[in-house]
PDB file of N, CA and C in Angstrom:
ATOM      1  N   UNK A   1      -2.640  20.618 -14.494  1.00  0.00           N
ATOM      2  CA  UNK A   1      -1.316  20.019 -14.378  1.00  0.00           C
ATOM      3  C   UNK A   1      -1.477  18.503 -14.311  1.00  0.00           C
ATOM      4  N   UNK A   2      -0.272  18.027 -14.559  1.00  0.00           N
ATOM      5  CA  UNK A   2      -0.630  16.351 -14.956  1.00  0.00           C
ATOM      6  C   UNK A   2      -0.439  16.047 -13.706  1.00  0.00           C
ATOM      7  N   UNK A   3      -1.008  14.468 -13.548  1.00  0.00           N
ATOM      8  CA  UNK A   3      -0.609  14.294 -12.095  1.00  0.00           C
ATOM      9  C   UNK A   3       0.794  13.166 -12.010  1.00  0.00           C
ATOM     10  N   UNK A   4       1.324  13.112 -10.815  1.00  0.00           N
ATOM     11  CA  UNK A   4       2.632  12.580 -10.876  1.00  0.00           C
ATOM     12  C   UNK A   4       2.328  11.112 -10.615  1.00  0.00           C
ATOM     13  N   UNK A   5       3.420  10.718 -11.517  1.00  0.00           N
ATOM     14  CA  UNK A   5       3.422   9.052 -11.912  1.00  0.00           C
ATOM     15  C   UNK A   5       3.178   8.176 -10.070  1.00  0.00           C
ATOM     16  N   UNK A   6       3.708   8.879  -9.350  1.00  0.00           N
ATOM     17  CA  UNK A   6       3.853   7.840  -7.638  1.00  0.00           C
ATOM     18  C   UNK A   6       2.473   7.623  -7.474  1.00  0.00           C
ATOM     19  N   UNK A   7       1.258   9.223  -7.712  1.00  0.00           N
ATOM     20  CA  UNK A   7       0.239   9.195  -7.596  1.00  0.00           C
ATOM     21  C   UNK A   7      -0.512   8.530  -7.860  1.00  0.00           C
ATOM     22  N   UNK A   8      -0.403   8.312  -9.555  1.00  0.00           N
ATOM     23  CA  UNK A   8      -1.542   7.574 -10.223  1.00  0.00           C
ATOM     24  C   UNK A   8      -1.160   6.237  -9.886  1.00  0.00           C
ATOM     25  N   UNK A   9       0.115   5.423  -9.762  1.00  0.00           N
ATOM     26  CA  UNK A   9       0.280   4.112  -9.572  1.00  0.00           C
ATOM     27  C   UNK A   9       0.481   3.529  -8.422  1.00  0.00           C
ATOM     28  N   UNK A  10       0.318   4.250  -7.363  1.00  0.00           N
ATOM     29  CA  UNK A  10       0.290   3.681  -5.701  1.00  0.00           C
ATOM     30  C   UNK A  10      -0.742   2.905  -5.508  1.00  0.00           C
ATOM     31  N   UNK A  11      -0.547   2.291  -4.561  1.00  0.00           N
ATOM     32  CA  UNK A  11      -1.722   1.010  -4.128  1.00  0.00           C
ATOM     33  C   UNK A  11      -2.633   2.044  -3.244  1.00  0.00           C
ATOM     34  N   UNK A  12      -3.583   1.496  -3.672  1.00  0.00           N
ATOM     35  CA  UNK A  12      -5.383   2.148  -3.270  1.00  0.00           C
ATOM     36  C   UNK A  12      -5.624   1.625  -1.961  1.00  0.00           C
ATOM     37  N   UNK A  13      -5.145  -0.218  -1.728  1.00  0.00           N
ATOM     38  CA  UNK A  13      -5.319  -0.730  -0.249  1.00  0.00           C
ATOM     39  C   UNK A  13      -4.185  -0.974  -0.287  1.00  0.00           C
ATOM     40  N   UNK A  14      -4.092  -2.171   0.546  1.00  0.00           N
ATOM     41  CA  UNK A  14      -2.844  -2.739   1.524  1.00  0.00           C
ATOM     42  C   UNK A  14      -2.752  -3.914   0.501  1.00  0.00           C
ATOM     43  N   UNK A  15      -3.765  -4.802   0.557  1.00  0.00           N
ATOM     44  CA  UNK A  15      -3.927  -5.693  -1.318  1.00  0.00           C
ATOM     45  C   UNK A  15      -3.189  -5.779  -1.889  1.00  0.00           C
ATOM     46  N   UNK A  16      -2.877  -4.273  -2.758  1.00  0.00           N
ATOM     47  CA  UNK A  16      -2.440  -3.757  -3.842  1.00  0.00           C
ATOM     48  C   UNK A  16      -0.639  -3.634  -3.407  1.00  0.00           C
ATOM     49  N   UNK A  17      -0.201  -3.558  -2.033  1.00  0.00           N
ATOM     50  CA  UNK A  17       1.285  -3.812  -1.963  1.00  0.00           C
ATOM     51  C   UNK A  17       1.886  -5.191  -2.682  1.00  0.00           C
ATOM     52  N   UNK A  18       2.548  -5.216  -3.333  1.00  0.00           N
ATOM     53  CA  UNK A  18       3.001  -6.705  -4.020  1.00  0.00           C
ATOM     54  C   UNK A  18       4.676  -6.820  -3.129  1.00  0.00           C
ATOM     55  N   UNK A  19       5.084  -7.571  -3.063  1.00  0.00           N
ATOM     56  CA  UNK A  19       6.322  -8.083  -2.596  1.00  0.00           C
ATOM     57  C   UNK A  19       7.191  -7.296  -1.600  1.00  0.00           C
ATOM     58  N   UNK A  20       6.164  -7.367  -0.640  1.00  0.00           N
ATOM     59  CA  UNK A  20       6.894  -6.779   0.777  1.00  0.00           C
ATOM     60  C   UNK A  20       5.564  -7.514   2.221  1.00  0.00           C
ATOM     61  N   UNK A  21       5.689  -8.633   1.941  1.00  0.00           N
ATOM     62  CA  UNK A  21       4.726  -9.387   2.788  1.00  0.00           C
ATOM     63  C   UNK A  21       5.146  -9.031   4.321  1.00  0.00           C
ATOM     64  N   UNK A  22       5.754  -8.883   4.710  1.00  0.00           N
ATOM     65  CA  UNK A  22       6.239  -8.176   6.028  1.00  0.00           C
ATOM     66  C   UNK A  22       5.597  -6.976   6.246  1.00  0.00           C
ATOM     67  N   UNK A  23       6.059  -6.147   5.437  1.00  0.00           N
ATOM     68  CA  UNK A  23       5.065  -4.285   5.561  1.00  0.00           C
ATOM     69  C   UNK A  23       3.465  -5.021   5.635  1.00  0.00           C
ATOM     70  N   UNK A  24       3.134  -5.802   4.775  1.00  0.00           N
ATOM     71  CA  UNK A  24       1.805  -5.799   4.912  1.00  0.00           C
ATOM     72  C   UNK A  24       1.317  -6.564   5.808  1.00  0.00           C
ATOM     73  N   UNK A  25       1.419  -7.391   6.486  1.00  0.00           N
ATOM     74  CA  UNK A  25       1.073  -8.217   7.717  1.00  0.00           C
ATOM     75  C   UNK A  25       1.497  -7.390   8.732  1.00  0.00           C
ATOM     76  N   UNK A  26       2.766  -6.670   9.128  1.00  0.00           N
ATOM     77  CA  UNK A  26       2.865  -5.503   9.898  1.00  0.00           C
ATOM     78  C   UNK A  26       1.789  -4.927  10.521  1.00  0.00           C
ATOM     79  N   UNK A  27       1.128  -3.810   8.745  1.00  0.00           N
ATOM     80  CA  UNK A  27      -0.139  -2.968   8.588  1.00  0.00           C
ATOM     81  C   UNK A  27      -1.450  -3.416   9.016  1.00  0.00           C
ATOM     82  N   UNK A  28      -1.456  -4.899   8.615  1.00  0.00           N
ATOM     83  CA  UNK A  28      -2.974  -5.528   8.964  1.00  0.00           C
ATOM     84  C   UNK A  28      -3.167  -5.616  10.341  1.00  0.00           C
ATOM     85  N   UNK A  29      -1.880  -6.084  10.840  1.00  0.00           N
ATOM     86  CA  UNK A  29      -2.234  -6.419  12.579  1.00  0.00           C
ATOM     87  C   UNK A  29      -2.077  -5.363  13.576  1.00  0.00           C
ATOM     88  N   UNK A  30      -1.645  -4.177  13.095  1.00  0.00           N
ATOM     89  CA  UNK A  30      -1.278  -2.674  13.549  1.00  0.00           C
ATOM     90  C   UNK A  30      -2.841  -2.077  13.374  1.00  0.00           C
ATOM     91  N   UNK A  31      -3.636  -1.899  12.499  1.00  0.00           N
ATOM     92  CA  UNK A  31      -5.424  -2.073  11.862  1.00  0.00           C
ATOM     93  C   UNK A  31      -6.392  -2.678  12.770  1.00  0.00           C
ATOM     94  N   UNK A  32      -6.001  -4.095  13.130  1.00  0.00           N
ATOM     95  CA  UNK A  32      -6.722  -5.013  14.277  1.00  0.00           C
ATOM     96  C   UNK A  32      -6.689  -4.421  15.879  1.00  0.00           C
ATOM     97  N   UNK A  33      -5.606  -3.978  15.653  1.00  0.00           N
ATOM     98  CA  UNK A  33      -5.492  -3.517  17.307  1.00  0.00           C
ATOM     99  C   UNK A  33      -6.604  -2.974  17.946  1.00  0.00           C
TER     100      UNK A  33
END
C-alpha cells in the first residue's frame, strides 16, 4: 500500500518545521528541561 502524503512529507526534526517559530522554540526548551 502506498504510503500517505502527511507521512512521507512531515519534518524528520524540529529543523524541518518552517514558519511556526513559536511551536519550535516552545519544543526546544520543553527538550532542555
Amino acid at each position: 500500500m502506498s504510503e500517505l502524503w502527511v507521512e512521507r512529507h512531515r519534518p524528520q526534526t524540529v529543523s524541518d518545521i518552517k514558519g511556526q517559530r513559536a511551536v519550535v522554540d516552545r519544543l526546544k526548551a520543553y527538550a532542555e528541561m
